[in-house]
Protein backbone atom coordinates (compact mmCIF):
# COMPACT_ATOMS: atom_id res chain seq x y z
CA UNK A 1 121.61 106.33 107.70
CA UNK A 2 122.58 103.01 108.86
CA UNK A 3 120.99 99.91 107.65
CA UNK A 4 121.83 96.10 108.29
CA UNK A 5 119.98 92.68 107.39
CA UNK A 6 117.67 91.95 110.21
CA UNK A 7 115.52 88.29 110.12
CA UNK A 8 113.52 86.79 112.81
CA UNK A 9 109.74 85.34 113.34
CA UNK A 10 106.67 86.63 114.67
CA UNK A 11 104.40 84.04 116.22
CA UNK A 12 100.46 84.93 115.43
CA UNK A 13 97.41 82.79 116.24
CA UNK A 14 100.10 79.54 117.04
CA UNK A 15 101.33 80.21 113.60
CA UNK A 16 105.33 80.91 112.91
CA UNK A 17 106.52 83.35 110.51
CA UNK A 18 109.72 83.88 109.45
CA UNK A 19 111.42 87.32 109.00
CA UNK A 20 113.75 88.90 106.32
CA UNK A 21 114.83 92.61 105.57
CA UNK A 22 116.36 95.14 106.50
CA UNK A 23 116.50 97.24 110.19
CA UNK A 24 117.49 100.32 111.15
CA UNK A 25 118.71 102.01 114.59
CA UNK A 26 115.63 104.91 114.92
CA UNK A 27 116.82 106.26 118.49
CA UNK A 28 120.55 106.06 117.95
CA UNK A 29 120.97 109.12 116.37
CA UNK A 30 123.84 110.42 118.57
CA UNK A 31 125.68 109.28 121.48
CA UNK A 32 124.01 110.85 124.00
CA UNK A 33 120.81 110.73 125.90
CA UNK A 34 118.06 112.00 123.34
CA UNK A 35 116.33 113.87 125.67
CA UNK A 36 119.66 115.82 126.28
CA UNK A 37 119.68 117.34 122.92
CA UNK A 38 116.41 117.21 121.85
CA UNK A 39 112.66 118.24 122.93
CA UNK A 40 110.59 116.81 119.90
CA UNK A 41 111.47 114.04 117.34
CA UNK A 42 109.92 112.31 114.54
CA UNK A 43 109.88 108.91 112.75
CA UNK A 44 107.73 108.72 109.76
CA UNK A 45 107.54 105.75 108.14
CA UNK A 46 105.62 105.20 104.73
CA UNK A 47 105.31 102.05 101.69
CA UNK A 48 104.07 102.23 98.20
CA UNK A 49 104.67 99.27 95.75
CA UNK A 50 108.30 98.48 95.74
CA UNK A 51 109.69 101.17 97.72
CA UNK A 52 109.74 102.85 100.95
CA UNK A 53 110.21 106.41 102.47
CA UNK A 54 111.31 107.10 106.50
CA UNK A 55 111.98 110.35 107.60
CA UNK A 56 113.48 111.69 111.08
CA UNK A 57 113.67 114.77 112.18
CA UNK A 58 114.05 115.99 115.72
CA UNK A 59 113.80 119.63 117.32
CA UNK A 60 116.95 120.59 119.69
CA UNK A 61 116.93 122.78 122.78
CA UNK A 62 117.51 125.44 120.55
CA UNK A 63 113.94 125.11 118.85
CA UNK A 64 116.10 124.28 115.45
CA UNK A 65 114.93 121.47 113.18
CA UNK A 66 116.69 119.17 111.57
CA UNK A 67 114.97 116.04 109.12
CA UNK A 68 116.22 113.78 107.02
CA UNK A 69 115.27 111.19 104.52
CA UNK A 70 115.73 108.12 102.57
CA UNK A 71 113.76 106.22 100.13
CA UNK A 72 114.33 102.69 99.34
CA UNK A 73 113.72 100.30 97.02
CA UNK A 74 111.99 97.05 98.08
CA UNK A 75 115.78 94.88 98.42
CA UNK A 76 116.76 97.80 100.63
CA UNK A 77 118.77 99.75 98.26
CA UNK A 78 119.23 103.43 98.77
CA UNK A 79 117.01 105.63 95.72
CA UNK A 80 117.08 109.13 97.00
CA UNK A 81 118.41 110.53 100.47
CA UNK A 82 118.55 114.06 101.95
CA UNK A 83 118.32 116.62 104.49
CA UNK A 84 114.99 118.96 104.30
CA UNK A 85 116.27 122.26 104.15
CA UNK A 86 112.94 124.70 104.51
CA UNK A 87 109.54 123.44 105.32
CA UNK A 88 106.62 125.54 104.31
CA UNK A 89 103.72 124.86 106.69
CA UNK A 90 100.31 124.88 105.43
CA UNK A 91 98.35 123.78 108.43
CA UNK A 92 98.64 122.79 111.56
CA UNK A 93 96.65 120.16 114.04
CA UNK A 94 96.64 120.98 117.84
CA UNK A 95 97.30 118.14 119.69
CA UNK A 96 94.58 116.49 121.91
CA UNK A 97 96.27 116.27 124.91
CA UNK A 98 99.84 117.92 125.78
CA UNK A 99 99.61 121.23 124.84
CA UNK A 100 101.04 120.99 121.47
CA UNK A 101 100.68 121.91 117.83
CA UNK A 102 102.36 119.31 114.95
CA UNK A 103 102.21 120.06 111.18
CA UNK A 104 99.17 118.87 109.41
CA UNK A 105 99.65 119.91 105.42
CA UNK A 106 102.99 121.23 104.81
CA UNK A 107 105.69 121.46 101.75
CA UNK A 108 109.37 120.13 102.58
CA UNK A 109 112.20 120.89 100.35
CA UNK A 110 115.24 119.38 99.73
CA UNK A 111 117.56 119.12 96.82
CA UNK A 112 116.94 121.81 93.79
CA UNK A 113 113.98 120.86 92.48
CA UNK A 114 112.73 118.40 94.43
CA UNK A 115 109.89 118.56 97.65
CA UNK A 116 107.66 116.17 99.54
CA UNK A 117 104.14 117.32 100.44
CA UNK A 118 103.05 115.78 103.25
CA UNK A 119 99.72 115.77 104.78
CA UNK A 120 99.05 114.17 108.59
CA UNK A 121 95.25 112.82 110.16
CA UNK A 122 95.03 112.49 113.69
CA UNK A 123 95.23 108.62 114.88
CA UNK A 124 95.78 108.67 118.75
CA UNK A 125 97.95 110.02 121.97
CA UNK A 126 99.39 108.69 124.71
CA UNK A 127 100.71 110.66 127.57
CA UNK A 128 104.07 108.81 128.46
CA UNK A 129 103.61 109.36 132.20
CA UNK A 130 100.24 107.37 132.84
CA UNK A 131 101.50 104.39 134.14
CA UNK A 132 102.98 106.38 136.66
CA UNK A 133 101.15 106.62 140.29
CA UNK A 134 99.90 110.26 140.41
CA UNK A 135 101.76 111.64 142.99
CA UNK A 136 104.87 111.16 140.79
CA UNK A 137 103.06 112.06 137.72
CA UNK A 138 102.49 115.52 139.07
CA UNK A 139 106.24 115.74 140.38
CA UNK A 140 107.73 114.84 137.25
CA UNK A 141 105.76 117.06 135.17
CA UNK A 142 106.57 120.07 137.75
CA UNK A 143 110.27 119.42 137.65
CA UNK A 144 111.25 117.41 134.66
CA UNK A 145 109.32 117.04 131.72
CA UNK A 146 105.54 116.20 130.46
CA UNK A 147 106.60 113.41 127.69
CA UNK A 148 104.16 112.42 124.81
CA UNK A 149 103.68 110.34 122.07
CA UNK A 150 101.80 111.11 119.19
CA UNK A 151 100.74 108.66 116.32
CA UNK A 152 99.86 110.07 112.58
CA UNK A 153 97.99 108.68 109.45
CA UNK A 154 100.76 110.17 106.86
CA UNK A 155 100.51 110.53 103.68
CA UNK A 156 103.94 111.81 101.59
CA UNK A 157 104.32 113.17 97.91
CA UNK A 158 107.50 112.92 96.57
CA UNK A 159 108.51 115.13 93.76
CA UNK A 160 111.67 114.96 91.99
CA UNK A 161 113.50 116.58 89.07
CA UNK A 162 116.81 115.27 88.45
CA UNK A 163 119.01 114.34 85.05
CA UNK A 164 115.67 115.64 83.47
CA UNK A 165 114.24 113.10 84.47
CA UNK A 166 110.76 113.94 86.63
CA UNK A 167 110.27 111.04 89.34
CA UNK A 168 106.81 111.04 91.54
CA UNK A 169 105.55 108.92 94.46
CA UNK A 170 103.09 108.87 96.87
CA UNK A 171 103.89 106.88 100.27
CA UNK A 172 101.07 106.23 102.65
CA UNK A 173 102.03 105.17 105.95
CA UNK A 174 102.19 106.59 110.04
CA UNK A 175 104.19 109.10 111.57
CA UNK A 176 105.19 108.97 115.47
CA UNK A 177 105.67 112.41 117.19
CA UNK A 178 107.51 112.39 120.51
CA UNK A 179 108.04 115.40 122.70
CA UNK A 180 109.29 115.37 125.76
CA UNK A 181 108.54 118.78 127.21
């Protein structure tokens, strides 16, 4: 993970407002083309007081998935990072347009001991290609891809036994699922 200290404004009803924190690179993963190496990827981002979690995870063109996490603390120091090594899928949503299915309750574990429980509501679609004129729609979908863009109401538990020491959050925030084919 790769963090730096971002600051800028946002201008809202004529109003100014000045920006401090910290920002991340999401799509830079690698140094190639996403789409090259990957079919599906995630960015979840979530808050609770004081801290906050993000996890990516992306599928490659071998159908295997690979997530990680962080969770910070509100100055953007690192509290817990990791890779998920099994996720235990509970339910699953089907996906209102695009053909596809994305994890609704589910169990991810990481180090020993530790897990986040997550739990996704439906919030909204977009099919990437609708700007398009559909002529070129139809040609891209036929020889290329059918790209879409999913956006989740997520809610994470994180559970965590370490130094004997039991540490427990609950994040609510969104989750954006992108697949490409």
């Amino acid at each position: 993970f790769s963090f730096v200290n971002a600051h800028g404004f946002v201008k809202y009803k004529g109003k100014k407002y000045n920006l401090r924190g910290k920002g991340s690179m999401e799509h830079i993963l690698t140094n190639y083309s996403f789409g090259k190496i990957a079919n599906r990827w995630q960015i979840t981002r979530a808050f609770t007081e004081g801290k906050n979690f993000v996890l990516y995870g992306y599928q490659n063109k071998r159908g295997k998935s690979i997530r990680t996490f962080i969770v910070r603390d509100r100055h953007g120091r690192m509290l817990d990072s990791g890779k998920i090594t099994k996720v235990l899928a509970k339910k699953y949503l089907k996906a209102k347009i695009g053909n596809g299915t994305l994890l609704e309750k589910g169990k991810m574990l990481f180090h020993k001991k530790c897990w986040l429980t997550t739990s996704y509501t439906w919030n909204g679609s977009l099919s990437l290609l609708q700007g398009l004129p559909i002529w070129l729609r139809v040609f891209v979908r036929a020889f290329f891809a059918n790209p879409h863009r999913y956006q989740l109401q997520a809610s994470v538990q994180y559970y965590c036994q370490k130094n004997n020491r039991k540490i427990y959050d609950t994040f609510l925030g969104k989750q954006v699922y992108y697949k490409i084919k």
